[in-house]
C-alpha atoms as a PDB file:
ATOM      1  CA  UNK A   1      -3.599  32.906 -21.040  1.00  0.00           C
ATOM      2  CA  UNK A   2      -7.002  30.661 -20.180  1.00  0.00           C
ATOM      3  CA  UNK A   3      -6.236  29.167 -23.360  1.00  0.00           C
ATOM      4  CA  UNK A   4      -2.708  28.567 -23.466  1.00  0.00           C
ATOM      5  CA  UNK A   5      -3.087  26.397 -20.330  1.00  0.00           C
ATOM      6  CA  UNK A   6      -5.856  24.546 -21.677  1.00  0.00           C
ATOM      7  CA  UNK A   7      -3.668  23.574 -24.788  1.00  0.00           C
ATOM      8  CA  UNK A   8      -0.469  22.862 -22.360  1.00  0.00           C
ATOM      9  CA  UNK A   9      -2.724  20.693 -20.161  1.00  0.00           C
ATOM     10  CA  UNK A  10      -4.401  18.432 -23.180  1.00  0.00           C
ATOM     11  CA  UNK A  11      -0.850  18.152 -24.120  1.00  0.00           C
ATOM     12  CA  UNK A  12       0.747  17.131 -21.277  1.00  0.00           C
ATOM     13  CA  UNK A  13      -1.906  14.554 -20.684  1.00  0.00           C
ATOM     14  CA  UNK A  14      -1.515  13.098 -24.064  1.00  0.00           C
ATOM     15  CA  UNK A  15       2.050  12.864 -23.757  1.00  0.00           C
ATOM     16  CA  UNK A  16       1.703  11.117 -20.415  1.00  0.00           C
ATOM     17  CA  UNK A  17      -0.420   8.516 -21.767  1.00  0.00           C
ATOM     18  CA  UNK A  18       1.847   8.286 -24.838  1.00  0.00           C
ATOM     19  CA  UNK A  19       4.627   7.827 -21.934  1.00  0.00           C
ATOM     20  CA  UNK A  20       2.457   5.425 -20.172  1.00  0.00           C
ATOM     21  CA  UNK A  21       1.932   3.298 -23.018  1.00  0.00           C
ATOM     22  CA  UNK A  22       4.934   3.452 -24.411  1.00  0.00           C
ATOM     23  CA  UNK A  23       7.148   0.432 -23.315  1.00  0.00           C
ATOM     24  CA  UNK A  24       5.140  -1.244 -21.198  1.00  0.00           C
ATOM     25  CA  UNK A  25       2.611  -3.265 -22.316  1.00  0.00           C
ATOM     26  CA  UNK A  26      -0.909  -3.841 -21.051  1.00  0.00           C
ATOM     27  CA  UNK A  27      -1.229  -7.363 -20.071  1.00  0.00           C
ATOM     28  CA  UNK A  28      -3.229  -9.370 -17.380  1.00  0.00           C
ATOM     29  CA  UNK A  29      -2.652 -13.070 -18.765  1.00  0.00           C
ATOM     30  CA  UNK A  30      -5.143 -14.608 -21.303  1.00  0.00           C
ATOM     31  CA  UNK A  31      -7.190 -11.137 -21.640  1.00  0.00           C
ATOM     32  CA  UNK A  32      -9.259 -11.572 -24.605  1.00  0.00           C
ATOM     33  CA  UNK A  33     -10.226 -13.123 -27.985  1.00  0.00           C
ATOM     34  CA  UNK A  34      -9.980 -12.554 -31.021  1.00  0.00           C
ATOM     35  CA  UNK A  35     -12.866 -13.955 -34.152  1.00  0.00           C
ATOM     36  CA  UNK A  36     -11.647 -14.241 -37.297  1.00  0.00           C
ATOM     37  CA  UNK A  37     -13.141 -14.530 -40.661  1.00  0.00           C
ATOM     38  CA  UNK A  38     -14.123 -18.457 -40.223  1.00  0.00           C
ATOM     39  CA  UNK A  39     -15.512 -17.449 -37.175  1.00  0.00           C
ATOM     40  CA  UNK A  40     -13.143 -19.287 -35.298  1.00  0.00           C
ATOM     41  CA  UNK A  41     -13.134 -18.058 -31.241  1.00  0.00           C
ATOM     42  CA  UNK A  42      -9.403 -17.641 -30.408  1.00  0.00           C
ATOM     43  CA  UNK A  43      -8.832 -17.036 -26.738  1.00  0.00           C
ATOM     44  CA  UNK A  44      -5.602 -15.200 -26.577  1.00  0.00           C
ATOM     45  CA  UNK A  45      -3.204 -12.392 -24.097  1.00  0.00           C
ATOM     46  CA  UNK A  46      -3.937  -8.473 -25.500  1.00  0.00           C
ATOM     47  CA  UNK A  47      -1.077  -6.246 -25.634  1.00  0.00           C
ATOM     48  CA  UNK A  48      -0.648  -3.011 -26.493  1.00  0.00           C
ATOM     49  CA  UNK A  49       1.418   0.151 -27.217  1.00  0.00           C
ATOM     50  CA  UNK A  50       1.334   3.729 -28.202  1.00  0.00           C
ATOM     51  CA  UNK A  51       3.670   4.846 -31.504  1.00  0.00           C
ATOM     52  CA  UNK A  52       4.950   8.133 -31.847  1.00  0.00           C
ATOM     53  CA  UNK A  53       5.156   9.717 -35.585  1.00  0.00           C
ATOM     54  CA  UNK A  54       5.411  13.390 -35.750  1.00  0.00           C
ATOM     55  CA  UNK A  55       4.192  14.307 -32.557  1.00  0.00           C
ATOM     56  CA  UNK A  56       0.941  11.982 -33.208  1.00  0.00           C
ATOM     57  CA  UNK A  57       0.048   8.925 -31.782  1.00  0.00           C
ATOM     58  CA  UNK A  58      -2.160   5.824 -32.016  1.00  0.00           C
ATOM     59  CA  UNK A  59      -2.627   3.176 -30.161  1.00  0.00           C
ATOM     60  CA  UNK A  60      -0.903  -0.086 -31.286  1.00  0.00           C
ATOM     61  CA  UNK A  61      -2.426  -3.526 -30.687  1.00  0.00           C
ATOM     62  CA  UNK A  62      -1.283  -6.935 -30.731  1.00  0.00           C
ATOM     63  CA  UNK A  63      -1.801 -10.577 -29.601  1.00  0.00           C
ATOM     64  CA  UNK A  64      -0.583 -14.052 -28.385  1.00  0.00           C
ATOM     65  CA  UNK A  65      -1.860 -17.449 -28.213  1.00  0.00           C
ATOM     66  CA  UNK A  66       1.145 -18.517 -26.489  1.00  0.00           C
ATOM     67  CA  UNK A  67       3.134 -16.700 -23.630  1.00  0.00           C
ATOM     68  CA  UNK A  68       6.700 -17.717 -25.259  1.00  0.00           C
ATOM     69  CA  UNK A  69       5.701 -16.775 -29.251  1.00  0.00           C
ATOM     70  CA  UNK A  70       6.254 -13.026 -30.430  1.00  0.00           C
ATOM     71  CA  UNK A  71       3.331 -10.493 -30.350  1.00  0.00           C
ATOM     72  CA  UNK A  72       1.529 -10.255 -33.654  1.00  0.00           C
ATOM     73  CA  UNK A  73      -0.519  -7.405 -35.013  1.00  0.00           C
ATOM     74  CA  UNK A  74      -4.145  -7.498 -34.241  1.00  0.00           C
ATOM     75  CA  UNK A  75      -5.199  -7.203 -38.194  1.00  0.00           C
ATOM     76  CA  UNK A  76      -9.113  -5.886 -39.383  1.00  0.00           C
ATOM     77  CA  UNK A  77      -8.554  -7.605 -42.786  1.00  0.00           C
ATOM     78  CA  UNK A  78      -7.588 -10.762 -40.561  1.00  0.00           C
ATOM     79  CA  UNK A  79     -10.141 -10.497 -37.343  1.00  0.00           C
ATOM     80  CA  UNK A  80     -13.519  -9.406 -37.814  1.00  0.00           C
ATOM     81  CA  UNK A  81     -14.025  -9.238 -33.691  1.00  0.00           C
ATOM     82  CA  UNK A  82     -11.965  -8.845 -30.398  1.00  0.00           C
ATOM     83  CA  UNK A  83     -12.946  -8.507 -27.189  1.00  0.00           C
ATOM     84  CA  UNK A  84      -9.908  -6.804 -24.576  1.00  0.00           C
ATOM     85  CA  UNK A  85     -10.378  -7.438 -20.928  1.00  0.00           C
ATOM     86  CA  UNK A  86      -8.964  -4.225 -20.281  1.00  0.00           C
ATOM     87  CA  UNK A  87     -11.243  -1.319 -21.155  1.00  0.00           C
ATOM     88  CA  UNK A  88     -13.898  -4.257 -21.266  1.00  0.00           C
ATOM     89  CA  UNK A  89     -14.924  -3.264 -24.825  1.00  0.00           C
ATOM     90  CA  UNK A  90     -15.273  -5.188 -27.828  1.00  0.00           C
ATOM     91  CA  UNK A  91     -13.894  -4.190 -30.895  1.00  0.00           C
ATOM     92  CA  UNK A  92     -15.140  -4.634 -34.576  1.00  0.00           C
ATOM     93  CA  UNK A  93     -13.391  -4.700 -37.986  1.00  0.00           C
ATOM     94  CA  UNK A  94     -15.952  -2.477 -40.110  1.00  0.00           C
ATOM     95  CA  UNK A  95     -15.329  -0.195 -43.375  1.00  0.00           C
ATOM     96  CA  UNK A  96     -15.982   3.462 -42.544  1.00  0.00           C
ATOM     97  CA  UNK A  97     -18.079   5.710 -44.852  1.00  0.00           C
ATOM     98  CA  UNK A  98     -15.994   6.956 -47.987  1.00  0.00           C
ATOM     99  CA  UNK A  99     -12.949   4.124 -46.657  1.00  0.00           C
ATOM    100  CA  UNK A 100     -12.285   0.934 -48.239  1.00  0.00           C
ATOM    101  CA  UNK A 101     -10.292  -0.327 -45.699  1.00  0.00           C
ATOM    102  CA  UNK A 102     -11.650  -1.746 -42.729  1.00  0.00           C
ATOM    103  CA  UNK A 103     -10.608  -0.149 -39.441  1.00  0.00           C
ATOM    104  CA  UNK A 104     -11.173  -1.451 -35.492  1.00  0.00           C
ATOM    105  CA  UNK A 105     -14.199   0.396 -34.372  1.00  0.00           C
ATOM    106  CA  UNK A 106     -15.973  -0.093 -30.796  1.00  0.00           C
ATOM    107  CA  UNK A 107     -18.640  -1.536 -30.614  1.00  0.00           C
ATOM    108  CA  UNK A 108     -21.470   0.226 -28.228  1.00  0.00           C
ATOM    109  CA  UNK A 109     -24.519  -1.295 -28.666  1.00  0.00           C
ATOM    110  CA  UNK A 110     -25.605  -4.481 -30.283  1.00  0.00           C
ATOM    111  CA  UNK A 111     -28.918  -5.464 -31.634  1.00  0.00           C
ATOM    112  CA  UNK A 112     -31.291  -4.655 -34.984  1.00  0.00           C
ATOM    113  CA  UNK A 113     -29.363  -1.373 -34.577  1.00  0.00           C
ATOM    114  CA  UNK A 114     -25.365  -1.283 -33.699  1.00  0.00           C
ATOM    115  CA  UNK A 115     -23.812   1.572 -32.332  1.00  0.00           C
ATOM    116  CA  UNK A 116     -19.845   2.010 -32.812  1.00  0.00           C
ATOM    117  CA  UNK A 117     -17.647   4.826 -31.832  1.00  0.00           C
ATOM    118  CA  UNK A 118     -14.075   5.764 -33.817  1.00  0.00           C
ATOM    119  CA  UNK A 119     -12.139   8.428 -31.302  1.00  0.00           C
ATOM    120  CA  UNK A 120      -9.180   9.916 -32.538  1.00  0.00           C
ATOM    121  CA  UNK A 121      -6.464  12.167 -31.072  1.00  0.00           C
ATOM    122  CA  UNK A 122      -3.749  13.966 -31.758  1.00  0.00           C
ATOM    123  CA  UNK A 123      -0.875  16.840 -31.046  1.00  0.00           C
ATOM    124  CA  UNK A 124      -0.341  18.500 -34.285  1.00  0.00           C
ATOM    125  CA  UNK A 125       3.233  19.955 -35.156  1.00  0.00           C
ATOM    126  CA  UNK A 126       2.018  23.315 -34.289  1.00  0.00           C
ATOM    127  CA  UNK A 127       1.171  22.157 -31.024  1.00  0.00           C
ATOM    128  CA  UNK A 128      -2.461  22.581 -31.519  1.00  0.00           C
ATOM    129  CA  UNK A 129      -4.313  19.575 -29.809  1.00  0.00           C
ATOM    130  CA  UNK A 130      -7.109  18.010 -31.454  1.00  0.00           C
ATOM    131  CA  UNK A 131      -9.678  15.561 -30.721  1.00  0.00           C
ATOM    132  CA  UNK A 132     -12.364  14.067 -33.008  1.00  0.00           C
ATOM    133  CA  UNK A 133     -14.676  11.310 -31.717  1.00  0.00           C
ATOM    134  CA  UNK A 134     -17.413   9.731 -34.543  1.00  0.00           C
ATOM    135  CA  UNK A 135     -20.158   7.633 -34.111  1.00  0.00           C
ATOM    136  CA  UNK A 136     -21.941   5.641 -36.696  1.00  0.00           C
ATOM    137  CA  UNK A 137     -24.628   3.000 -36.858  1.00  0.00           C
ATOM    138  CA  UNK A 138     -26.237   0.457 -39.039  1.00  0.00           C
ATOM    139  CA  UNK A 139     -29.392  -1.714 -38.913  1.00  0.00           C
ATOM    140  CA  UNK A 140     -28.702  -5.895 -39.553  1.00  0.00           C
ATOM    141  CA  UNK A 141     -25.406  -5.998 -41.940  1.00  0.00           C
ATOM    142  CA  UNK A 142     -26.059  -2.677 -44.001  1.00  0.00           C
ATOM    143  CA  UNK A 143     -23.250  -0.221 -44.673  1.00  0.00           C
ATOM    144  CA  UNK A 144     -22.174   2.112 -41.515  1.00  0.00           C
ATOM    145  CA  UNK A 145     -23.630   5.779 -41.608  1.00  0.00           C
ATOM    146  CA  UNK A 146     -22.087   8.687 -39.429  1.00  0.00           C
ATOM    147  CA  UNK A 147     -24.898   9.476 -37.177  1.00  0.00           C
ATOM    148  CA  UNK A 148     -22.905  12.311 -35.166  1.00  0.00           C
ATOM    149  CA  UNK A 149     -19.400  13.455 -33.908  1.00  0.00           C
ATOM    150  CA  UNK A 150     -17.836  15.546 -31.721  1.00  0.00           C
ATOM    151  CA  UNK A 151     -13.948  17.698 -32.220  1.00  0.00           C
ATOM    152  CA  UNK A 152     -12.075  20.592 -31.531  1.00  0.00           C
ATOM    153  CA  UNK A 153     -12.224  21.305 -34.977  1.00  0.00           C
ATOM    154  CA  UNK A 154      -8.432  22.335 -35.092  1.00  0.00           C
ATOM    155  CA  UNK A 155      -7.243  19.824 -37.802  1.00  0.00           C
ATOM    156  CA  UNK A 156     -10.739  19.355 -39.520  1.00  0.00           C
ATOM    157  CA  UNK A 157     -13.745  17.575 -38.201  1.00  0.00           C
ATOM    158  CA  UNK A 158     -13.795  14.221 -40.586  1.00  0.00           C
ATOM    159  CA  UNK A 159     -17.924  15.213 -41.267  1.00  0.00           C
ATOM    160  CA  UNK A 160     -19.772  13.579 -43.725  1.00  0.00           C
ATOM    161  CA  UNK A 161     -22.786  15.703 -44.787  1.00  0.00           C
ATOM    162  CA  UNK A 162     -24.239  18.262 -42.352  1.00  0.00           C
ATOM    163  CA  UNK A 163     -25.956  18.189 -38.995  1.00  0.00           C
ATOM    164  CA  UNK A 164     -28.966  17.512 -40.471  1.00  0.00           C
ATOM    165  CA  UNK A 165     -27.618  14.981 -42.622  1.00  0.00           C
ATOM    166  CA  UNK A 166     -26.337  13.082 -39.538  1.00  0.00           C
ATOM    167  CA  UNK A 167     -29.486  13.154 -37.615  1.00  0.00           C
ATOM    168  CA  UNK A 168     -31.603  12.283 -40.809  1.00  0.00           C
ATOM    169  CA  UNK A 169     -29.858   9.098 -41.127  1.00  0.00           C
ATOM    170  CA  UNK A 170     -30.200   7.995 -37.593  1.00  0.00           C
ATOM    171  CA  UNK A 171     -34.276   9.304 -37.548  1.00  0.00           C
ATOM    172  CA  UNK A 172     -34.084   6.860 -40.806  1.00  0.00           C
ATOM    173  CA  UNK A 173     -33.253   3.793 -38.587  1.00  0.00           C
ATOM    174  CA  UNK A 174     -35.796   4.134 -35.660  1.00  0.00           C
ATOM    175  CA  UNK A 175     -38.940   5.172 -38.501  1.00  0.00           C
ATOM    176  CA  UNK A 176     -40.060   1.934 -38.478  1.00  0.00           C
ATOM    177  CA  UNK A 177     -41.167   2.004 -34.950  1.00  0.00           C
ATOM    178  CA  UNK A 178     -43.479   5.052 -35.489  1.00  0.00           C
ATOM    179  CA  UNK A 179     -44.281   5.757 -31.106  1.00  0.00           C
ATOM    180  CA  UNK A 180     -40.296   5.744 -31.067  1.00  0.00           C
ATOM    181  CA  UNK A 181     -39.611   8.220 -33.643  1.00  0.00           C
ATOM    182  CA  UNK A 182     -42.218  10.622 -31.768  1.00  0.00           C
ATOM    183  CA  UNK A 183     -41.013  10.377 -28.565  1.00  0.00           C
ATOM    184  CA  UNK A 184     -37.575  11.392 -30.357  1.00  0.00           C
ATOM    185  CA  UNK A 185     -38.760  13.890 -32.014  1.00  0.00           C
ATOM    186  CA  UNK A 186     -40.587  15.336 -28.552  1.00  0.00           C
ATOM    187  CA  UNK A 187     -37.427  15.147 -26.513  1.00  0.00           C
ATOM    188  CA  UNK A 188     -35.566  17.011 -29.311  1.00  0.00           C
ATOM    189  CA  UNK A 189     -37.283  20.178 -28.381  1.00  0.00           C
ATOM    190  CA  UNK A 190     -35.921  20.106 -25.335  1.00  0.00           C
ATOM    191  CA  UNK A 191     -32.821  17.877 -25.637  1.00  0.00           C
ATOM    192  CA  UNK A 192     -29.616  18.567 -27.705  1.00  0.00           C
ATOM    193  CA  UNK A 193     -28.517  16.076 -30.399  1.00  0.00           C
ATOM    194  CA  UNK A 194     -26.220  14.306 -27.988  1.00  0.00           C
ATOM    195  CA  UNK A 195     -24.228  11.108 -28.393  1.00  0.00           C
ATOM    196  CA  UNK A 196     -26.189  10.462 -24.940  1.00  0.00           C
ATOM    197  CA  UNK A 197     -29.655  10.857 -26.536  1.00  0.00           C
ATOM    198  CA  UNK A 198     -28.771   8.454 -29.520  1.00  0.00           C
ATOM    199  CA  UNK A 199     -27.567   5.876 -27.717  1.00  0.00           C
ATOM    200  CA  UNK A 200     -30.223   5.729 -25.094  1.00  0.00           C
ATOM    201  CA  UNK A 201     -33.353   5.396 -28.085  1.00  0.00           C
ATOM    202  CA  UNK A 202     -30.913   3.135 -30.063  1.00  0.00           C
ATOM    203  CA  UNK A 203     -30.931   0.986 -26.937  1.00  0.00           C
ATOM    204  CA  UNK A 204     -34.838   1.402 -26.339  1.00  0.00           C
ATOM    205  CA  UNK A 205     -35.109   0.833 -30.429  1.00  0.00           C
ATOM    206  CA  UNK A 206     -33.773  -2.756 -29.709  1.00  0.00           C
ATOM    207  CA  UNK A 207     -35.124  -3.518 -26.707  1.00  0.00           C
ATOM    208  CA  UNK A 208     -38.738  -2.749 -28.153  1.00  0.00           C
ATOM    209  CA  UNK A 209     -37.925  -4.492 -30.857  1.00  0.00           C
ATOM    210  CA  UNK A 210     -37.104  -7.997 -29.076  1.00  0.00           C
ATOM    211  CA  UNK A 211     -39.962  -7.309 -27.243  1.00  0.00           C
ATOM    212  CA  UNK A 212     -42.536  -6.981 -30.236  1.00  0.00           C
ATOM    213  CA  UNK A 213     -41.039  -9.882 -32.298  1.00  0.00           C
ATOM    214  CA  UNK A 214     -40.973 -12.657 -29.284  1.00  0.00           C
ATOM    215  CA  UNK A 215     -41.805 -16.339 -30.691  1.00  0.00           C
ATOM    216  CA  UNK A 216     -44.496 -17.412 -29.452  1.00  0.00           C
ATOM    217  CA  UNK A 217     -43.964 -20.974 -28.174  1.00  0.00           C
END
């Protein structure tokens, strides 16, 4: 019964927000900008929407330079950035492992190491709800790796590689700051893998890093 009301709840609250997003659209004036491929800054008003397609839904974005022109689709192959007022995030057109399209991912935490998070959710047909957040990294402009993730696992978990696989790849990035990588390693054995713990050595990672590679003036 527990569970029943669990799954009735998630749902409800997803179709709420679906309901919520539906029609109206979020805008507070000149919200954001958008950078495109020539790096050109375009200061612009962020709108958005939530589509329905058998019972699943994702979140639809668009823009305008000019309050009396039509919406137009907020494109990864055309923007490589945009920042939304709103959830005061900033979003970044990136290929995900084993894609070859780009998708909007957010970005987290910017430096030698970026942090981005992909969250997905969705109502299946069945009814079952499920949920399926991924993070991945990279250091400078290399490829993204999945460093962790986190679902219900009711319609598959999107993994790539194992748990060990995941963490691997992140201990990978922080190995070249040796005192780092042990003071990981030592709050491992009493700290779970969590998306908290990641980000908050990814952060020291880059921090540390600006701090040992000041120019000297």
């Amino acid at each position: 019964m527990k569970s029943k009301l669990t799954t009735l709840t998630a749902i409800f609250l997803l179709l709420f927000c679906a309901r919520a997003f539906a029609q109206d659209d979020i805008i507070d004036g000149f919200n954001g900008y958008l950078i495109n491929f020539k790096n050109d800054t375009i200061k612009c008003q962020i709108g958005a929407s939530y589509l329905s397609a058998t019972l699943t839904f994702r979140l639809k974005l668009r823009y305008r330079v000019d309050t009396t022109r039509d919406f137009k689709k907020i494109n990864p192959d055309g923007v490589k950035e945009f920042y939304w007022s709103h959830d005061s995030s900033t979003y970044v057109s990136k290929v995900l492992p084993k894609d070859d399209k780009p998708v909007f991912v957010e970005l987290l935490e910017k430096g030698r190491i970026n942090l981005y998070q992909s969250l997905h959710a969705s109502i299946a047909i069945t009814m079952n709800v499920s949920s399926l957040t991924q993070w991945y990294a990279n250091k400078n402009a290399d490829s993204l790796k999945q460093i962790k993730i986190a679902s219900t696992n009711l319609l598959g978990n999107g993994a790539i590689g194992s748990h060990k696989d995941r963490e691997k790849a992140f201990m990978d990035m922080i190995a070249d700051n040796p005192d780092l990588l042990d003071r990981y390693k030592a709050a491992r054995k009493s700290a779970d893998y969590s998306f908290e713990l990641i980000r908050y050595y990814i952060k020291t990672y880059n921090d540390e890093y600006l701090e040992n590679h000041k120019i000297s003036k």
